[in-house]
Protein backbone atom coordinates (compact mmCIF):
# COMPACT_ATOMS: atom_id res chain seq x y z
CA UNK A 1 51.47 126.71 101.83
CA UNK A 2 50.73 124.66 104.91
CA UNK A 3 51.09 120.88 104.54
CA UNK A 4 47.31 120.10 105.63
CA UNK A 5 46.74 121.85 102.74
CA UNK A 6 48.30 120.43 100.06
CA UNK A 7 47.27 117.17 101.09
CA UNK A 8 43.62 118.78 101.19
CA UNK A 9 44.41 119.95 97.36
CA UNK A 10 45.36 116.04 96.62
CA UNK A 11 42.42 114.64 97.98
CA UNK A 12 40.37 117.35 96.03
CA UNK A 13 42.31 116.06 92.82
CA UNK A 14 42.04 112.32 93.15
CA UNK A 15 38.51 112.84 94.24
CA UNK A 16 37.30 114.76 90.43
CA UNK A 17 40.01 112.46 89.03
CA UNK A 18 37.73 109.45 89.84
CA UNK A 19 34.39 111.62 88.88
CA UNK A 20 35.98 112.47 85.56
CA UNK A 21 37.05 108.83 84.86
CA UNK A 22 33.63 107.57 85.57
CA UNK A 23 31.88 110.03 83.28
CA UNK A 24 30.40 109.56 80.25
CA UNK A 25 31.56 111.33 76.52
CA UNK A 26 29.62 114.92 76.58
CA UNK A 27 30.76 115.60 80.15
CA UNK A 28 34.46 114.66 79.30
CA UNK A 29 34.15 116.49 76.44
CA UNK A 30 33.17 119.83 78.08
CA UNK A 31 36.04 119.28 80.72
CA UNK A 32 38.02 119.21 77.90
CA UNK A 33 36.95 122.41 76.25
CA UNK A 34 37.33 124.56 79.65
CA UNK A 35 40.81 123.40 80.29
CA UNK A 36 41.93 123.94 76.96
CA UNK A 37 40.00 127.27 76.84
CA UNK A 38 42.21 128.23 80.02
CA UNK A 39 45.35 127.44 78.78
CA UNK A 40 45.01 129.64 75.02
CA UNK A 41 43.82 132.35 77.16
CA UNK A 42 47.09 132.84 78.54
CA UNK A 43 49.93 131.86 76.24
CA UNK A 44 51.88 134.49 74.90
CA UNK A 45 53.39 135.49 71.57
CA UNK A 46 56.88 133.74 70.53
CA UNK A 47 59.73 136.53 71.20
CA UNK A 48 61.11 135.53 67.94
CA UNK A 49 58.56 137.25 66.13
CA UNK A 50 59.29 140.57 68.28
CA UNK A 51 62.47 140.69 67.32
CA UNK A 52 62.40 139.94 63.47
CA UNK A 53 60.42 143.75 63.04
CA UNK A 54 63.07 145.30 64.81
């Protein structure tokens, strides 16, 4: 990734960073939900489980 760019990607960050500070409950709320929502989507089963029906 080019430098200009990252530093374009911080800016972007900082910029919702002070949006999200200065919003009010509900918004932060639904932020919330969406990030979260993300992050179970993806996360995978524990290899220990694999392993103990084996």
């Amino acid at each position: 990734m080019e430098k200009s760019n990252i530093g374009e990607l911080e800016n972007r960050a900082l910029e919702i960073g002070k949006k999200y500070k200065n919003a009010d409950k509900p918004t932060k709320i639904e932020v919330g939900k969406i990030m979260l929502g993300k992050r179970r989507k993806f996360k995978k089963k524990k290899a220990y489980r694999y392993y103990q029906y084996l």
